[in-house]
N, C-alpha and C. Protein backbone atom coordinates (compact mmCIF):
# COMPACT_ATOMS: atom_id res chain seq x y z
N UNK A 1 4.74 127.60 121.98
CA UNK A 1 5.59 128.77 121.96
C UNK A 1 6.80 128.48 121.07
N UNK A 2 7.09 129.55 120.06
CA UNK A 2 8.00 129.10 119.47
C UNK A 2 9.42 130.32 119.37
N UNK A 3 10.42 129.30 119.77
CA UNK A 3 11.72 130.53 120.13
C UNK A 3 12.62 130.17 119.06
N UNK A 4 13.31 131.23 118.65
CA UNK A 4 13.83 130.83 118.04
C UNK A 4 15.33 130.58 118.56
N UNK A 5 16.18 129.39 118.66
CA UNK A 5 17.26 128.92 119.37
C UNK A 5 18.58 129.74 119.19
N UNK A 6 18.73 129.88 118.12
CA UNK A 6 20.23 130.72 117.67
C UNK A 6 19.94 131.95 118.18
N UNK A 7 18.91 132.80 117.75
CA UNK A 7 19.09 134.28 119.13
C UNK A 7 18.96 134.00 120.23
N UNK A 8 18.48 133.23 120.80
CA UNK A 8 18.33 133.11 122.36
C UNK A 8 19.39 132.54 122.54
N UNK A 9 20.10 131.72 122.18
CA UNK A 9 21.98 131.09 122.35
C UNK A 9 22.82 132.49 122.00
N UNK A 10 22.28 133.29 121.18
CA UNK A 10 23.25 134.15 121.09
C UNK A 10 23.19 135.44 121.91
N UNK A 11 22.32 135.97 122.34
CA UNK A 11 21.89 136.65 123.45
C UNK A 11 22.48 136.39 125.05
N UNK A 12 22.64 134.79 125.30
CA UNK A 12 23.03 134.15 126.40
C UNK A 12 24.35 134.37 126.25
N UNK A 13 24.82 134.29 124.97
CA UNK A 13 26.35 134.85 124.93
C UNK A 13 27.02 136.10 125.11
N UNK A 14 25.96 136.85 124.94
CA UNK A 14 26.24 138.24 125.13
C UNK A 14 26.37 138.55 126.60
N UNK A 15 24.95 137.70 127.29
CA UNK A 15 25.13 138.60 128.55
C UNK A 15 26.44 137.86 129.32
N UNK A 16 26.19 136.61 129.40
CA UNK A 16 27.17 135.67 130.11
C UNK A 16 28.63 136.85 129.73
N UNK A 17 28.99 137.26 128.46
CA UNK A 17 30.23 137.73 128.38
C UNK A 17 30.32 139.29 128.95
N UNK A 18 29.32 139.56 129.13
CA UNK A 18 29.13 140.98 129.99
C UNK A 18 29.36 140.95 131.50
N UNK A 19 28.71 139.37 132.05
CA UNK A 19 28.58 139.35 133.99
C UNK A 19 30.49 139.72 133.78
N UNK A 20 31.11 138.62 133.56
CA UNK A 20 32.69 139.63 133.54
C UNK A 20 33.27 140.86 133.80
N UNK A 21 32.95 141.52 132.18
CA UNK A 21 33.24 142.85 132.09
C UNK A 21 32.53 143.91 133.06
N UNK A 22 31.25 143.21 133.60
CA UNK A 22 30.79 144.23 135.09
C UNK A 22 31.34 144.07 136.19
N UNK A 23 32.15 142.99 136.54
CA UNK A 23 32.65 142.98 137.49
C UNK A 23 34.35 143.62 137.60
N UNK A 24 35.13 143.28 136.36
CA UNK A 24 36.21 143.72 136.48
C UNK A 24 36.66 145.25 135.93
N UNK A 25 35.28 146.37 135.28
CA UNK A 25 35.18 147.55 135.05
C UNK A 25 35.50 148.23 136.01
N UNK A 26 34.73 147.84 137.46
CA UNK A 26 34.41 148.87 138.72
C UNK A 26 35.99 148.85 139.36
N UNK A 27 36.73 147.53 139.15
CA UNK A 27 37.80 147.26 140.48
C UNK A 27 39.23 147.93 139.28
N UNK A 28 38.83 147.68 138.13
CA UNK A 28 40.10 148.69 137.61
C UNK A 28 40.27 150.41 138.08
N UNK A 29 38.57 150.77 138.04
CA UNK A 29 38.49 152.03 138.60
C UNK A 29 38.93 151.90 139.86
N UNK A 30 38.61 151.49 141.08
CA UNK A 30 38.71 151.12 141.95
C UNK A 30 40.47 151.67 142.52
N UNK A 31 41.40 150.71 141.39
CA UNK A 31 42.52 150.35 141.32
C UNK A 31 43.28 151.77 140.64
N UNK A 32 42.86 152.98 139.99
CA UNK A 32 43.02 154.13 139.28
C UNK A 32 42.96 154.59 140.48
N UNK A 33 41.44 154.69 141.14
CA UNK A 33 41.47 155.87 141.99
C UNK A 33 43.00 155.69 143.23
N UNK A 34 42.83 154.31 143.69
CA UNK A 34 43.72 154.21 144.29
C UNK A 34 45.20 154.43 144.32
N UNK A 35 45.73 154.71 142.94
CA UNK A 35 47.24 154.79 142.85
C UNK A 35 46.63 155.99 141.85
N UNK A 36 46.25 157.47 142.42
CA UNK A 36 46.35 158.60 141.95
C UNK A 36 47.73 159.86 141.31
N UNK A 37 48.52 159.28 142.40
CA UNK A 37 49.73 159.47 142.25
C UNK A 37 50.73 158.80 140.84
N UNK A 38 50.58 157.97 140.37
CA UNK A 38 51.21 156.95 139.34
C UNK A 38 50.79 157.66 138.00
N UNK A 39 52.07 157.32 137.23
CA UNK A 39 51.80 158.60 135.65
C UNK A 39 50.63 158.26 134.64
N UNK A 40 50.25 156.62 134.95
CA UNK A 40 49.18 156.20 134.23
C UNK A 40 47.69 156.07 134.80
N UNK A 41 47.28 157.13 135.26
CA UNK A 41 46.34 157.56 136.57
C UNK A 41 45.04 157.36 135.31
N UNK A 42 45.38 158.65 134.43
CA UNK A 42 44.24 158.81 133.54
C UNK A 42 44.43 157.89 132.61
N UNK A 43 45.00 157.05 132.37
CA UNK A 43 44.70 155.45 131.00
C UNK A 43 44.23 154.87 132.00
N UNK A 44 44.34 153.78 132.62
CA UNK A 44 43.88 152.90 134.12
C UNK A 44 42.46 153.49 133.99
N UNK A 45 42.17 155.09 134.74
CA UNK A 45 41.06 155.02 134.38
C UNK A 45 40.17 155.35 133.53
N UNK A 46 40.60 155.95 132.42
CA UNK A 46 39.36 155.61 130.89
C UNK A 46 39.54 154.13 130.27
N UNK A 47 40.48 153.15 130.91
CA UNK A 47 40.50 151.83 130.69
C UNK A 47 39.45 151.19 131.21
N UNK A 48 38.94 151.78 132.38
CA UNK A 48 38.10 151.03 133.80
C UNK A 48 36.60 151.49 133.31
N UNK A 49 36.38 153.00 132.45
CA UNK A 49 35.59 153.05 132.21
C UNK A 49 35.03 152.58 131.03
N UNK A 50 35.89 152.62 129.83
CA UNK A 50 35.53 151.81 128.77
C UNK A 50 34.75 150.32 129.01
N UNK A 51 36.06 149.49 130.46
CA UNK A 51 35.14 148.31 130.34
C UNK A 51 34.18 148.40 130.96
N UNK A 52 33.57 149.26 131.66
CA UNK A 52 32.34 149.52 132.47
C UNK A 52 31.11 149.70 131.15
N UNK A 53 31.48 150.77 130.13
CA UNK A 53 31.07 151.21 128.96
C UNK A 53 30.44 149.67 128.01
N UNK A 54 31.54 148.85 127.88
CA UNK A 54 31.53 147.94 127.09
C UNK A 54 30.40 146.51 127.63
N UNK A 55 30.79 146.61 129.46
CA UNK A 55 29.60 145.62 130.07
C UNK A 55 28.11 145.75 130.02
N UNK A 56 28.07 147.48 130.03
CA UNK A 56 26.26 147.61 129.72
C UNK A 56 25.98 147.49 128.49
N UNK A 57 26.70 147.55 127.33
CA UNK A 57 26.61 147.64 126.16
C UNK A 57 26.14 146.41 125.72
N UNK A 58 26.85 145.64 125.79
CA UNK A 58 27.02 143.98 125.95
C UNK A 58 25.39 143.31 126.57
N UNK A 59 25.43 143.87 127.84
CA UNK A 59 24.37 143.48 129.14
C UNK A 59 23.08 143.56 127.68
N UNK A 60 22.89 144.91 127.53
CA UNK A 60 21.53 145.89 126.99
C UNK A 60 21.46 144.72 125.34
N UNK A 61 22.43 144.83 124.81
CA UNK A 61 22.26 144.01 123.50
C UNK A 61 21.84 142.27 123.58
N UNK A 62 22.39 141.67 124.94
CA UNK A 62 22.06 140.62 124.95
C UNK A 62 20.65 140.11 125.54
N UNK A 63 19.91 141.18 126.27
CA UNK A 63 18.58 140.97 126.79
C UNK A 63 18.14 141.61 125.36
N UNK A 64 18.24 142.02 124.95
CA UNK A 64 17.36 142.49 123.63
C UNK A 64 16.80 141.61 122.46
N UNK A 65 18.30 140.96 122.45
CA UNK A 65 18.16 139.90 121.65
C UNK A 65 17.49 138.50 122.43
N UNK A 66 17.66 138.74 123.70
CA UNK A 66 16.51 137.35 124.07
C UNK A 66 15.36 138.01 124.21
N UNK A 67 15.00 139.25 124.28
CA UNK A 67 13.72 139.31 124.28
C UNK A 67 12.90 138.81 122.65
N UNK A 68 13.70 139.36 121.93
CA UNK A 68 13.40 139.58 119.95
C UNK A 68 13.19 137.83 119.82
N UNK A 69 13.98 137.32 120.63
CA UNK A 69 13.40 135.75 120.27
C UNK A 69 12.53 135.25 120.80
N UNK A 70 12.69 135.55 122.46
CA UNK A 70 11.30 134.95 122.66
C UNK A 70 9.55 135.25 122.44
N UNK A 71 9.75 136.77 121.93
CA UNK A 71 8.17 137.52 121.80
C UNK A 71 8.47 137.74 119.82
């Protein structure tokens, strides 16, 4: 079987840098909904969603690219 190493290292980089951005997307929202009242209600949360935006983005490109290497 032959893989090729640099996409599959670089794929691992992608997702590894995505588990992050999925976890700290939801609790910024989280942290919006919660202080509704506060003048920065709506940045906080298109901030929370961007990084939510940016973790599947990330997630989807880095399995792609390990798939493209290993098949």
């Amino acid at each position: 079987m032959d893989t090729k190493k640099e996409g599959l290292n670089r794929g691992v980089v992608f997702v590894a840098s995505a588990v992050p951005l999925l976890f700290i997307g939801p609790t910024v929202i989280h942290f919006a909904f919660i202080n509704q009242q506060q003048p920065l209600y709506w940045a906080i949360l298109i901030l929370g969603i961007a990084i939510c935006i940016g973790g599947v983005i990330l997630a989807f490109k880095g399995l792609l690219k390990i798939t493209n290497s290993l098949f």
